[in-house]
C-alpha atoms as a PDB file:
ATOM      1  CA  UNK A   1    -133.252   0.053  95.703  1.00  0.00           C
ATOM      2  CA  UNK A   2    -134.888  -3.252  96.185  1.00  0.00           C
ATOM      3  CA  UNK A   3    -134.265  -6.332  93.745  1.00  0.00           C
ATOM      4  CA  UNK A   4    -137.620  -6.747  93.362  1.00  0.00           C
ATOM      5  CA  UNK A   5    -140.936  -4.778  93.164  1.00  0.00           C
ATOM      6  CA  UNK A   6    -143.789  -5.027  95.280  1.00  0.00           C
ATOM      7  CA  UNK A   7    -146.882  -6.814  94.507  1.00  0.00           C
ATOM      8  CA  UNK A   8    -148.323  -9.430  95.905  1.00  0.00           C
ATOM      9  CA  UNK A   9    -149.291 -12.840  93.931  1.00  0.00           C
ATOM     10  CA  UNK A  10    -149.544 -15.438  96.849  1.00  0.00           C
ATOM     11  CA  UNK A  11    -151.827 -18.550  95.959  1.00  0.00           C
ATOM     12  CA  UNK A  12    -151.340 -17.096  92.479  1.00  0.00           C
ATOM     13  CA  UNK A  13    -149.867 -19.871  89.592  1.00  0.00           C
ATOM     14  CA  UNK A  14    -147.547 -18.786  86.874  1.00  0.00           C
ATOM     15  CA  UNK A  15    -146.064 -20.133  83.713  1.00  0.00           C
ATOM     16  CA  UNK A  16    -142.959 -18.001  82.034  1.00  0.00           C
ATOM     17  CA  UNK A  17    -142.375 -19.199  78.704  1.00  0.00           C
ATOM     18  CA  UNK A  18    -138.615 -19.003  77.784  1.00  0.00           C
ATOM     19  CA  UNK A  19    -137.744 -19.093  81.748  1.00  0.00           C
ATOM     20  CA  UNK A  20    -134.230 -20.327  81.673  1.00  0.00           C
ATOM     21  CA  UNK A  21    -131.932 -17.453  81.601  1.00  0.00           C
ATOM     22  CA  UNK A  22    -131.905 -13.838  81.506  1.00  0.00           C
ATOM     23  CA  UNK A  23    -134.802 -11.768  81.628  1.00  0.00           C
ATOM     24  CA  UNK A  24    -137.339 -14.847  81.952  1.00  0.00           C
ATOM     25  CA  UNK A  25    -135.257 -16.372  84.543  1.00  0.00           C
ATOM     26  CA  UNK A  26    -135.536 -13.093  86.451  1.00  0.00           C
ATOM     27  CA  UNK A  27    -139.191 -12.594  85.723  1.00  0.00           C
ATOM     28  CA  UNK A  28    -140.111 -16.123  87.401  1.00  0.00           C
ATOM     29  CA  UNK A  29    -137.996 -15.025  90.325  1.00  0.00           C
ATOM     30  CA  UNK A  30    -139.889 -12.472  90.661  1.00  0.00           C
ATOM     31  CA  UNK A  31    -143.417 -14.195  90.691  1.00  0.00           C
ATOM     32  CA  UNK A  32    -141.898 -16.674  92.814  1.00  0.00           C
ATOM     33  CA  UNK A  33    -140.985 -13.347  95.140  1.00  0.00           C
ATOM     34  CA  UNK A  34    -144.244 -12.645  94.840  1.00  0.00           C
ATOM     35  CA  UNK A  35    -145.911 -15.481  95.990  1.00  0.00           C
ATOM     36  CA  UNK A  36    -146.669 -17.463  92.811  1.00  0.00           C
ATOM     37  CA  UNK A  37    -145.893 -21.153  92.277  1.00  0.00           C
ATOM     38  CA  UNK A  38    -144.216 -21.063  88.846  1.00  0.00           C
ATOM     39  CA  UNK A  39    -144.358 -23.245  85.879  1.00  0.00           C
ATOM     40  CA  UNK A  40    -141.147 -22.794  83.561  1.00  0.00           C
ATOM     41  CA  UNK A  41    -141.523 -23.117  80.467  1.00  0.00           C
ATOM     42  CA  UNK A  42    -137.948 -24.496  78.624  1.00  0.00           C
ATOM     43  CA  UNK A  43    -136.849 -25.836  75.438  1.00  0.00           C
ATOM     44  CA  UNK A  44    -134.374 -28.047  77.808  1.00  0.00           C
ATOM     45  CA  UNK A  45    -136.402 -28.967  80.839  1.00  0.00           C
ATOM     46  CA  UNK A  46    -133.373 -30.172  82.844  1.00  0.00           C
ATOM     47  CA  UNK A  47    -131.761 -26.512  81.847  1.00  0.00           C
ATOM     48  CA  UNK A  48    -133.373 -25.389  84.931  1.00  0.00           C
ATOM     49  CA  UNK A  49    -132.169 -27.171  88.030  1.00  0.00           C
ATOM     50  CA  UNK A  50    -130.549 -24.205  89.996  1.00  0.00           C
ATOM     51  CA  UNK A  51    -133.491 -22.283  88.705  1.00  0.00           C
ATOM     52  CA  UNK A  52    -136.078 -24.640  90.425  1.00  0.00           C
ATOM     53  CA  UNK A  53    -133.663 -25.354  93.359  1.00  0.00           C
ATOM     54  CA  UNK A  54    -133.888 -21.150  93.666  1.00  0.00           C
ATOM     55  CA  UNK A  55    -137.021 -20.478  93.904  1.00  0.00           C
ATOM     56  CA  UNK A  56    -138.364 -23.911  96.340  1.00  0.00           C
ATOM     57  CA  UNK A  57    -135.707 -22.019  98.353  1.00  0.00           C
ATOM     58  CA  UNK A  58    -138.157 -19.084  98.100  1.00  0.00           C
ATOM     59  CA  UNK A  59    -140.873 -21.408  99.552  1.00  0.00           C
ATOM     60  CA  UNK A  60    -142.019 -21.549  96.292  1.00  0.00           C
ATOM     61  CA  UNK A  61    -143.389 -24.329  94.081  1.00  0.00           C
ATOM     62  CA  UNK A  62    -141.342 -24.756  90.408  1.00  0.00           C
ATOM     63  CA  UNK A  63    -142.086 -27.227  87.656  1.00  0.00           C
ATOM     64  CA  UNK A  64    -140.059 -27.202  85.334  1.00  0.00           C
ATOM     65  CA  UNK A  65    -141.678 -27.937  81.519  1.00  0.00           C
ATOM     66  CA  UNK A  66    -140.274 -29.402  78.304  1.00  0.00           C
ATOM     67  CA  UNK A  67    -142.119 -26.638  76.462  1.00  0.00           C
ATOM     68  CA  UNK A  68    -140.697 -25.446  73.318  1.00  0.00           C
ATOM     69  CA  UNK A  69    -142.725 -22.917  71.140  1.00  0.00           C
ATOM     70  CA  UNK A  70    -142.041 -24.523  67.857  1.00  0.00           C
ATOM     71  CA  UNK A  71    -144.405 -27.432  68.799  1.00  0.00           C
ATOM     72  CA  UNK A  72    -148.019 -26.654  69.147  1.00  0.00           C
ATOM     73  CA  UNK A  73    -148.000 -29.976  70.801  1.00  0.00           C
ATOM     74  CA  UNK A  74    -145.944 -29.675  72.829  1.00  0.00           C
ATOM     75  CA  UNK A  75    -147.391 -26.045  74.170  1.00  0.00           C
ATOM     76  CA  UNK A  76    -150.813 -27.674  74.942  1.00  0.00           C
ATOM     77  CA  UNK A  77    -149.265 -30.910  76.996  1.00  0.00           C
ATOM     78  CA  UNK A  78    -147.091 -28.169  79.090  1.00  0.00           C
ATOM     79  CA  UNK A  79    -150.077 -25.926  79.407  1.00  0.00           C
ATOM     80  CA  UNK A  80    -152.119 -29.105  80.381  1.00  0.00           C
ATOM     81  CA  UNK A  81    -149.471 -30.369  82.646  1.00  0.00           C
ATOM     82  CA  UNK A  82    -148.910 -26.764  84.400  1.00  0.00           C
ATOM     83  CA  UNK A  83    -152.398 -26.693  85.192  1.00  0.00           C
ATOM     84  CA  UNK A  84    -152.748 -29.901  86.505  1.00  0.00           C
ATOM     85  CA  UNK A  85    -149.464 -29.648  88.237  1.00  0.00           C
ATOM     86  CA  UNK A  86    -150.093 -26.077  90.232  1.00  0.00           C
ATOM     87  CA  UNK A  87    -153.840 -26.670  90.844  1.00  0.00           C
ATOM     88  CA  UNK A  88    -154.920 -24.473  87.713  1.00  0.00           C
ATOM     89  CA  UNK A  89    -152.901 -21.366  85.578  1.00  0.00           C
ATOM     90  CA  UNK A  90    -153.444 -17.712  86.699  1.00  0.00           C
ATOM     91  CA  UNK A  91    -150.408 -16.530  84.861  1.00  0.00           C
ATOM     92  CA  UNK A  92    -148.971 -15.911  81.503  1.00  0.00           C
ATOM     93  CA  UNK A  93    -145.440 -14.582  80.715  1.00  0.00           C
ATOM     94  CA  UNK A  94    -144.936 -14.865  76.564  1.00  0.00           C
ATOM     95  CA  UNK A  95    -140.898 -14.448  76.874  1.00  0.00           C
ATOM     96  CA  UNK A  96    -139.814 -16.695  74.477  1.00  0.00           C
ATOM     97  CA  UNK A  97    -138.779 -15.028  71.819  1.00  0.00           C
ATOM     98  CA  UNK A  98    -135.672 -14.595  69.282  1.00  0.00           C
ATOM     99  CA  UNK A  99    -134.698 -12.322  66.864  1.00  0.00           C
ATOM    100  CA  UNK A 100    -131.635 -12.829  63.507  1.00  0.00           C
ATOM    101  CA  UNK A 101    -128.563 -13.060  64.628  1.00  0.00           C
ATOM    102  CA  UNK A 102    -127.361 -11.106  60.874  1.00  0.00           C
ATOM    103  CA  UNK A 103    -128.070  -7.679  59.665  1.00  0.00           C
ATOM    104  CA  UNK A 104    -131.772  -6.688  58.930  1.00  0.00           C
ATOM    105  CA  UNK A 105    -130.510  -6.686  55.160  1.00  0.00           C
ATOM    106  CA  UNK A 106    -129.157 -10.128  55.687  1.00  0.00           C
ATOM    107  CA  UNK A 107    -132.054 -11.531  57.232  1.00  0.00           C
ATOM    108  CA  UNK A 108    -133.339 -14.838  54.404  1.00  0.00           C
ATOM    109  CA  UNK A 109    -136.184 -16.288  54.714  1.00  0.00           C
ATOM    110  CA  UNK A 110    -135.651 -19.095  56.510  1.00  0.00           C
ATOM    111  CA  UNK A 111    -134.924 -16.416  59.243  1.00  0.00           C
ATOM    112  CA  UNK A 112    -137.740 -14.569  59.029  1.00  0.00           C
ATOM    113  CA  UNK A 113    -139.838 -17.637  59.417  1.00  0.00           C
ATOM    114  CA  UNK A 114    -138.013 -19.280  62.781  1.00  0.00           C
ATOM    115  CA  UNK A 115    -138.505 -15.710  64.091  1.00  0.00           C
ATOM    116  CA  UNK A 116    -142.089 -15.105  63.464  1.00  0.00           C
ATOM    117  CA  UNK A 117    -142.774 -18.812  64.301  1.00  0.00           C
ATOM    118  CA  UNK A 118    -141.490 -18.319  68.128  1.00  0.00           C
ATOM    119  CA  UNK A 119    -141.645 -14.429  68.650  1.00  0.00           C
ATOM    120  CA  UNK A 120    -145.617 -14.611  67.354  1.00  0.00           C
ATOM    121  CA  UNK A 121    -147.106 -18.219  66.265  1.00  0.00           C
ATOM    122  CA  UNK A 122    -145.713 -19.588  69.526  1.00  0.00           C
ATOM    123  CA  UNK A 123    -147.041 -16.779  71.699  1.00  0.00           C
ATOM    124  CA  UNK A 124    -150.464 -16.683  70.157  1.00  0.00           C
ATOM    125  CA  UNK A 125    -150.401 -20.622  70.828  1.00  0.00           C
ATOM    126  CA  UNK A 126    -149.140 -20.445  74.371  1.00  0.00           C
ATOM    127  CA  UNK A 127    -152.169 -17.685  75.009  1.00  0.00           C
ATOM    128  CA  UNK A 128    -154.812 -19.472  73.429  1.00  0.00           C
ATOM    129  CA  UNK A 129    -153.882 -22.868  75.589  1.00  0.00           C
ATOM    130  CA  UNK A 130    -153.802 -20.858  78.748  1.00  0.00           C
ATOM    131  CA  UNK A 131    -156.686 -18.879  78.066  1.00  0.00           C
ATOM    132  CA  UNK A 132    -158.577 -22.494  77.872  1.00  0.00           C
ATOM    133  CA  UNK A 133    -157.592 -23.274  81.225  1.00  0.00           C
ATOM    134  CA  UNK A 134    -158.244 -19.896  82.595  1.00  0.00           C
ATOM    135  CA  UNK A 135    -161.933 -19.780  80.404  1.00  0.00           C
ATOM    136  CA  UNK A 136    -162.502 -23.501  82.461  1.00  0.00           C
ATOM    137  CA  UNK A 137    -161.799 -21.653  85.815  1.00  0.00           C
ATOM    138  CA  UNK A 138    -163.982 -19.034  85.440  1.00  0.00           C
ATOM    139  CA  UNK A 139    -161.457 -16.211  85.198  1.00  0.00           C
END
């Protein structure tokens, strides 16, 4: 069995949102298999370094972004940056996400909120900045 699957994305651009570890970390390996330059998204932008260092080993292009979800501010300047940075956005990853770290009958408010805030406002935010830039180049 192969590490990774087969597809083809060269002169393709990427951003993974939530890109550091795990899963997202192994999804922008993956584009960066691929072909794709990758923009990683990070609440820590210098969390990355090995990450980056990774996939330019791939003959890839990574730029890492200070691009947490809780800021809709912050989403547009990475989203802005990305594009700018990679020649344009062809790719969208929403991974960012969280969930409470108590039982479901523990959950408060306060948790509810931070989840929904990342796992849904942040996504929808993250789309509708990338879909600007894709809308802009004609895709």
């Amino acid at each position: 069995m192969e590490q990774f699957p087969r597809f083809g994305l060269e002169g393709r651009t990427a951003l993974v949102t939530g890109a550091a570890r795990g899963l997202g970390r192994s999804i922008s390996l993956a584009l960066a298999n691929a072909g794709a330059d990758v923009a990683l998204g990070l609440r820590d932008s210098s969390s990355a370094d090995d990450l980056v260092q990774e996939i330019k080993g791939m003959g890839r292009n990574a730029y890492p972004l200070a691009m947490d979800v809780l800021d809709l501010e912050q989403i547009r300047s990475a989203v802005d940056r990305a594009a700018s940075q990679l020649g344009g956005l062809d790719i969208l990853v929403n991974h960012a996400g969280l969930g409470p770290e108590n039982l479901a009958e523990d959950v408060t408010e306060e948790d509810y909120d931070l989840t929904f805030d990342v796992n849904v406002k942040g996504a929808f935010f993250a789309s509708q900045a990338v879909g600007k830039v894709m809308i802009a180049q004609g895709q």
